[in-house]
C-alpha atoms as a PDB file:
ATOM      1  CA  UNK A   1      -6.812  22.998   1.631  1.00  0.00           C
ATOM      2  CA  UNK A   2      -9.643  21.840  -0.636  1.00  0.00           C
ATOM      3  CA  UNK A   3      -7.148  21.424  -3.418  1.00  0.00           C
ATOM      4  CA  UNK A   4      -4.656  19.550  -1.179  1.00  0.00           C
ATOM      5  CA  UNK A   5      -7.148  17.103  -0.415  1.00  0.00           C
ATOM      6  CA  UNK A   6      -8.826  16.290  -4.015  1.00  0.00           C
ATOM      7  CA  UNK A   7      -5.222  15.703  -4.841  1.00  0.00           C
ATOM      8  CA  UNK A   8      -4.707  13.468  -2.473  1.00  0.00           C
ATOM      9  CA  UNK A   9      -7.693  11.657  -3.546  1.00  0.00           C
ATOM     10  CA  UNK A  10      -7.138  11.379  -6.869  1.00  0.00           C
ATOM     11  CA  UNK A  11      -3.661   9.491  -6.621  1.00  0.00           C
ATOM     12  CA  UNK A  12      -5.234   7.478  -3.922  1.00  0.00           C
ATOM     13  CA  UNK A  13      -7.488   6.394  -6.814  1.00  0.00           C
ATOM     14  CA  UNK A  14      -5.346   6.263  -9.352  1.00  0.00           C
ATOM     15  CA  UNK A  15      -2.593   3.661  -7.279  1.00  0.00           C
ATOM     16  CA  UNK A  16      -5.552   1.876  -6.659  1.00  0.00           C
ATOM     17  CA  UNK A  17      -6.776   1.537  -9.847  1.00  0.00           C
ATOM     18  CA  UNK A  18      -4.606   2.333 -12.199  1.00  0.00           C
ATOM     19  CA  UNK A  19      -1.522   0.997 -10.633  1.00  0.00           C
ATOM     20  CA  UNK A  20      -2.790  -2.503  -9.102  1.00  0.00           C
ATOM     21  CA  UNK A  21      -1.870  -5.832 -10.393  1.00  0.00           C
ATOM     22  CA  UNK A  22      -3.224  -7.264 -13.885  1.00  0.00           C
ATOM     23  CA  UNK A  23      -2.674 -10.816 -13.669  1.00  0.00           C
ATOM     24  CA  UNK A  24      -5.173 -13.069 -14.704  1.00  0.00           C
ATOM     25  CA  UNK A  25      -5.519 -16.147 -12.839  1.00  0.00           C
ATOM     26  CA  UNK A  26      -4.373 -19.199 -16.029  1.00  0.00           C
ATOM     27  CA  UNK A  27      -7.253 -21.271 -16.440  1.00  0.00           C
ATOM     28  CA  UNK A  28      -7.800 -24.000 -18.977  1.00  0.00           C
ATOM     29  CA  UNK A  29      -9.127 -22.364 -22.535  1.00  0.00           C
ATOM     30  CA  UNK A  30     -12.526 -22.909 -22.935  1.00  0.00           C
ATOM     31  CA  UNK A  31     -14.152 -23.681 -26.784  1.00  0.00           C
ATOM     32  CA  UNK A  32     -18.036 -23.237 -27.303  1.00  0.00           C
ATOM     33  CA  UNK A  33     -19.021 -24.902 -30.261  1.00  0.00           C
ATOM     34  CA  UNK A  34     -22.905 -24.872 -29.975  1.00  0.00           C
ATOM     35  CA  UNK A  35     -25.567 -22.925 -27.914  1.00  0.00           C
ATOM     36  CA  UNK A  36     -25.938 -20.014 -26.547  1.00  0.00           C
ATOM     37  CA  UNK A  37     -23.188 -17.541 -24.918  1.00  0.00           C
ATOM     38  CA  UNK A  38     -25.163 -14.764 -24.220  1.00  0.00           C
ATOM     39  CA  UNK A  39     -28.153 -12.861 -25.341  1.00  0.00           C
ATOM     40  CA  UNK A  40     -26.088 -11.557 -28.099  1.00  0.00           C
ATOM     41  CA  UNK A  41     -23.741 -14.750 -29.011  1.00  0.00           C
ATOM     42  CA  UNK A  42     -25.130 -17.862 -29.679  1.00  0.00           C
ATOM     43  CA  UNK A  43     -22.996 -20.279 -31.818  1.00  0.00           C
ATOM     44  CA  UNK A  44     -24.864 -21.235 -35.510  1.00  0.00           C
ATOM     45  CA  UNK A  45     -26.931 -17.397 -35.202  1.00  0.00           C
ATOM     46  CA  UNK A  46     -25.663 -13.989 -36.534  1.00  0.00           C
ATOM     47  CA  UNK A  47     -23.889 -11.751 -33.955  1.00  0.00           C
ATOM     48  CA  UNK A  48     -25.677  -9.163 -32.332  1.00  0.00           C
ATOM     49  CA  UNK A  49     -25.184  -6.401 -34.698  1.00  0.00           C
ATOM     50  CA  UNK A  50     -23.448  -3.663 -32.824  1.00  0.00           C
ATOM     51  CA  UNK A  51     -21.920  -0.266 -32.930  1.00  0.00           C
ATOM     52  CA  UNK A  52     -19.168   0.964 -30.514  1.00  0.00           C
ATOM     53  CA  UNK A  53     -17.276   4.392 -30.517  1.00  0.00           C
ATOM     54  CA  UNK A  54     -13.527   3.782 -30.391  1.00  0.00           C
ATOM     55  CA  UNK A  55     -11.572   5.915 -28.281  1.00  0.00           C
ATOM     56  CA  UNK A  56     -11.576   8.907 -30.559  1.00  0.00           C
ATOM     57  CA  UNK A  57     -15.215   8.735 -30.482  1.00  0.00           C
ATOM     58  CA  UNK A  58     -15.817   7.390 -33.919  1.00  0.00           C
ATOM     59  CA  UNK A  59     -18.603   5.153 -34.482  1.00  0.00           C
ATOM     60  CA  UNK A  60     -18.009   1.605 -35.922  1.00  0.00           C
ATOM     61  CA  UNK A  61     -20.164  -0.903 -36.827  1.00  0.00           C
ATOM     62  CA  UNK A  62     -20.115  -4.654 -37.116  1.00  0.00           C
ATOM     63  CA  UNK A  63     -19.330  -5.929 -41.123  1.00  0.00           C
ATOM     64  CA  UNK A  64     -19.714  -9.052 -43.059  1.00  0.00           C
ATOM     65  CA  UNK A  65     -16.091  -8.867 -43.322  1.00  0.00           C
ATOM     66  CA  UNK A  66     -15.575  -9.137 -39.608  1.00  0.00           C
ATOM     67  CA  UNK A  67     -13.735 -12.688 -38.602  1.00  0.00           C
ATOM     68  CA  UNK A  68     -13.433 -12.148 -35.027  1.00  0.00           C
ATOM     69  CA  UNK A  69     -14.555 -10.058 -32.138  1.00  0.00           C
ATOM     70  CA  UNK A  70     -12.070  -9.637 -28.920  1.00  0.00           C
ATOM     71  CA  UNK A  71     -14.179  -8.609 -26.069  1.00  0.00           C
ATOM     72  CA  UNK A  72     -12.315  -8.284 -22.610  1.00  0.00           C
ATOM     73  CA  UNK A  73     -14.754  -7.085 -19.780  1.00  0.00           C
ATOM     74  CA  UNK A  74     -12.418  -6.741 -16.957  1.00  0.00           C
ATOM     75  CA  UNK A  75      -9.032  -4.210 -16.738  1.00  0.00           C
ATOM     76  CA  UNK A  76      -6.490  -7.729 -16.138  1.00  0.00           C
ATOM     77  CA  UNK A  77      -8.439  -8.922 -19.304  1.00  0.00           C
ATOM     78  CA  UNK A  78      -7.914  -5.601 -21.104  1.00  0.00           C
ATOM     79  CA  UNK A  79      -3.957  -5.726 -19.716  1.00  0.00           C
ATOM     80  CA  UNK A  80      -3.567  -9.553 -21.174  1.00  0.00           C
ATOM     81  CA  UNK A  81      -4.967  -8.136 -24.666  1.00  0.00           C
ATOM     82  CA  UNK A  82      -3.231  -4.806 -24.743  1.00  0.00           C
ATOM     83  CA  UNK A  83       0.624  -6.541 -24.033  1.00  0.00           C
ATOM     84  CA  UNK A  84      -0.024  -8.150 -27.319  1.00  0.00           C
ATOM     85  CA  UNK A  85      -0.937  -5.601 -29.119  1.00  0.00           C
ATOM     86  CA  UNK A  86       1.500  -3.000 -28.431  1.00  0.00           C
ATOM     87  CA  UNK A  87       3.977  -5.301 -30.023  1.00  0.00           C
ATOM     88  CA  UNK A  88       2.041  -5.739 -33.459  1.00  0.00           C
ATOM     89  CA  UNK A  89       1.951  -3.103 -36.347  1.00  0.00           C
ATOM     90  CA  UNK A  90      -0.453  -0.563 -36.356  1.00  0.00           C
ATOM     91  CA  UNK A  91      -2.619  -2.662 -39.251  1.00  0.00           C
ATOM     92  CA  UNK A  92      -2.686  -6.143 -37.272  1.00  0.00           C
ATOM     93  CA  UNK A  93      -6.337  -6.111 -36.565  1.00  0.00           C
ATOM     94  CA  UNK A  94      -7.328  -4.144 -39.598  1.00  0.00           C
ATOM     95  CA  UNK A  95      -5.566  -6.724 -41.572  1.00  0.00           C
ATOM     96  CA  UNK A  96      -6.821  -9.648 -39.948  1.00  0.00           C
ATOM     97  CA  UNK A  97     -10.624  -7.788 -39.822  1.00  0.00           C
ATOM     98  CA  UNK A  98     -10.952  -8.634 -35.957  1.00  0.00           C
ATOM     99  CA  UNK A  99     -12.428  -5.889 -33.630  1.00  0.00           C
ATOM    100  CA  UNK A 100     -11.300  -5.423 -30.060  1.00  0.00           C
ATOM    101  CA  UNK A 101     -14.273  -4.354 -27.602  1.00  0.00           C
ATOM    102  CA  UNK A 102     -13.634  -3.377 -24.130  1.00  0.00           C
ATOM    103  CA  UNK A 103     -16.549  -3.043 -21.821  1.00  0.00           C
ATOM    104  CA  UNK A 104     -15.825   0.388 -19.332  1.00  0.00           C
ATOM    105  CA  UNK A 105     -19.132   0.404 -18.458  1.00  0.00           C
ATOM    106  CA  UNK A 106     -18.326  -0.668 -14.867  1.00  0.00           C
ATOM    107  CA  UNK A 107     -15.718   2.025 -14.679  1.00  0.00           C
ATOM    108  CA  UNK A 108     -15.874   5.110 -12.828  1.00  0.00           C
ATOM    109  CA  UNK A 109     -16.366   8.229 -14.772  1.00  0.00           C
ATOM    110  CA  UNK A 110     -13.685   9.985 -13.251  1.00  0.00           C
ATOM    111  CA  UNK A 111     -11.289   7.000 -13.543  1.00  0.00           C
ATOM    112  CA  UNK A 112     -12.775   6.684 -17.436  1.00  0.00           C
ATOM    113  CA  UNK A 113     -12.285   9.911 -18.284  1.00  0.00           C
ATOM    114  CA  UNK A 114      -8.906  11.076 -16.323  1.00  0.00           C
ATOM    115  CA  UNK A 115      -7.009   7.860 -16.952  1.00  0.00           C
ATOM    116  CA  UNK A 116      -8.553   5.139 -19.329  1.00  0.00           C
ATOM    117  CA  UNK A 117      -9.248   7.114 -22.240  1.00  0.00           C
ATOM    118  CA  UNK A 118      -6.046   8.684 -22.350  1.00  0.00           C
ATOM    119  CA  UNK A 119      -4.545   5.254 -22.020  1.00  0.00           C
ATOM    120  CA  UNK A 120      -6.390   3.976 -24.786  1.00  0.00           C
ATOM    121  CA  UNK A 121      -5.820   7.275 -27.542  1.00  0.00           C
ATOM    122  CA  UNK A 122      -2.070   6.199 -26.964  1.00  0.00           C
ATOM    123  CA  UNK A 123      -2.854   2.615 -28.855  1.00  0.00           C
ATOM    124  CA  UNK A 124      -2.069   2.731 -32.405  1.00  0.00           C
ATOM    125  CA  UNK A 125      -5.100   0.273 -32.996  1.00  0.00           C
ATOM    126  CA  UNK A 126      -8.714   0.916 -32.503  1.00  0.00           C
ATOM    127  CA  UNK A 127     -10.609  -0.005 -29.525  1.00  0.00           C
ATOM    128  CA  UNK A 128     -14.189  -0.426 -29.346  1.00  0.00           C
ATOM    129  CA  UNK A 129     -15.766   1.058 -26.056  1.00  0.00           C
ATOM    130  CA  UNK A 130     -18.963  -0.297 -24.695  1.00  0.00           C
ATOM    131  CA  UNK A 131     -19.921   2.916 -21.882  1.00  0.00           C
ATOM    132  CA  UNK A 132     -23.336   1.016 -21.275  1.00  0.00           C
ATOM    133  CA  UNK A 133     -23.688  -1.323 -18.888  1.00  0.00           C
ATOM    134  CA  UNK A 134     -27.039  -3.074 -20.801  1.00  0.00           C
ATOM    135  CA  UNK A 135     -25.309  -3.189 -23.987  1.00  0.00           C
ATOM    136  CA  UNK A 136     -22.368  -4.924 -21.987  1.00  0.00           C
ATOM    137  CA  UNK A 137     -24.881  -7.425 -20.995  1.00  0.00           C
ATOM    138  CA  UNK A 138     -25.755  -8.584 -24.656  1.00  0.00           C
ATOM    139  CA  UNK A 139     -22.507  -9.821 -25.064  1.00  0.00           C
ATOM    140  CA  UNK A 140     -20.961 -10.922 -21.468  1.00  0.00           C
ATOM    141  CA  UNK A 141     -21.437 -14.614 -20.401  1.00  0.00           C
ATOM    142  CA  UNK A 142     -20.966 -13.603 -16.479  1.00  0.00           C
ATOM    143  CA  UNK A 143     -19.516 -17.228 -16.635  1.00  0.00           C
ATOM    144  CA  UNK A 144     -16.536 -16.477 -18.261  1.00  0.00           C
ATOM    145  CA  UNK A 145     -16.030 -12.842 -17.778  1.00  0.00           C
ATOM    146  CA  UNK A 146     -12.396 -12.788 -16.164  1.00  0.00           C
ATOM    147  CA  UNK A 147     -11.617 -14.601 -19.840  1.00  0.00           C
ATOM    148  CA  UNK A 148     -10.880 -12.993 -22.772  1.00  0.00           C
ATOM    149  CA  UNK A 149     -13.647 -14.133 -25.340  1.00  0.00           C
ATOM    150  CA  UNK A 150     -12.764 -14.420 -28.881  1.00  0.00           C
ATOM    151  CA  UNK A 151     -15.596 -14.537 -31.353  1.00  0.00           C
ATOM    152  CA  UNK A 152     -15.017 -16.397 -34.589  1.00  0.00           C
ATOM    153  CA  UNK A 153     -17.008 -14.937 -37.124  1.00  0.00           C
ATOM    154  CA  UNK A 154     -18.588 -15.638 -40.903  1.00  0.00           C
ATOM    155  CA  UNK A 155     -20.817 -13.156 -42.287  1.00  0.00           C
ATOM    156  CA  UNK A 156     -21.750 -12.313 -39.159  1.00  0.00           C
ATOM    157  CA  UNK A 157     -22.432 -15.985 -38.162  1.00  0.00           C
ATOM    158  CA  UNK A 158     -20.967 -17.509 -35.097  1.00  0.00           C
ATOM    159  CA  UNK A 159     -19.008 -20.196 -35.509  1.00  0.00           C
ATOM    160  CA  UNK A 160     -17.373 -20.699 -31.950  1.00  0.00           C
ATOM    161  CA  UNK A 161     -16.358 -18.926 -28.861  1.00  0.00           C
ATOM    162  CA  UNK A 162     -13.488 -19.275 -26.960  1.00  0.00           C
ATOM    163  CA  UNK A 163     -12.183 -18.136 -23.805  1.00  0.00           C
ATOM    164  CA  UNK A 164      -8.456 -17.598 -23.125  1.00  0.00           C
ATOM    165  CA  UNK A 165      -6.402 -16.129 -20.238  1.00  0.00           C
ATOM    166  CA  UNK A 166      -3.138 -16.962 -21.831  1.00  0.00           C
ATOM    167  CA  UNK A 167      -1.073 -14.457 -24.337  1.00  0.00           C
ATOM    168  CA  UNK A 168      -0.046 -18.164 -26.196  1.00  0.00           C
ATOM    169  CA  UNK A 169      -3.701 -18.924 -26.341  1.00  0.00           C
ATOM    170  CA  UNK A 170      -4.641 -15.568 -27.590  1.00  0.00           C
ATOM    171  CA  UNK A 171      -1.909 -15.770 -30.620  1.00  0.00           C
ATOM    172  CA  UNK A 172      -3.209 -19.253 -31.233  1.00  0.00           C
ATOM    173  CA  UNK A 173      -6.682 -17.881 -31.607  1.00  0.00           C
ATOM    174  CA  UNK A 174      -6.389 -14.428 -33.622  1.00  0.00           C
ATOM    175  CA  UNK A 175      -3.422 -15.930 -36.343  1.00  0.00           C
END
């Protein structure tokens, strides 16, 4: 009976979760081109140096040779993101030197660990995983947080910020 009902509960939580509806709502894109983002992103200053484990738990840092930083901190976000991706070659960030961070640090640990992180060891690219919901908070500008935000990057530097909900406007900002 126990085992009946922990079933149960599980695929309750996985339609509603997994299952539900990614769409972002379309909104205008928006460019920062001065100031501050966030504690962590503030346009003319380095980047809050990070490191991230991808979903294979290797640690990666960020480089001088980073041009831009993806971060998507809600699962429709994510979605938007992950479409594109699963279309490119298995080099497309690599060879671009762009790093895609998704923040799971609002995520249930049962839902992180039962159906996320399988999800994401299926992607042939590496995704950075921010499990901490302070280190999320660096980087987020609540603001903008059902956007993607794209970080354009030199040595480190940042040299705008832009948020997108749009596949065109995410091809228009990582090509």
């Amino acid at each position: 009976m126990k085992n009946n009902i922990l079933v149960i509960m599980l695929l309750t939580i996985s339609i509603l979760f997994v299952g539900c509806s990614s769409k972002l709502e379309e909104k205008e894109q928006v460019t920062i081109t001065s100031g501050k983002v966030s504690d962590g992103v503030i346009v003319g200053k380095k980047l809050q140096d990070y490191t991230f484990s991808d979903q294979f738990d290797k640690s990666h840092s960020l480089t001088n040779k980073t041009k831009k930083v993806i971060f998507v901190f809600t699962k429709s976000t994510g979605h938007l993101v992950k479409a594109y991706l699963k279309k490119q070659d298995d080099q497309y960030l690599q060879k671009r030197n762009i790093d895609f961070i998704a923040d799971v640090s609002g995520m249930p640990s049962i839902i992180y660990k039962m159906f996320a992180l399988p999800d994401f060891k299926k992607s042939n690219y590496k995704v950075l995983l921010i499990q901490d919901e302070k280190k999320s908070a660096v980087f987020r500008d609540d603001k903008h947080k059902d956007s993607v935000m794209i970080i354009s990057l030199d040595n480190k530097v940042v040299k705008n910020v832009k948020f997108i909900t749009t596949q065109k406007d995410l091809i228009n900002s990582i090509n």
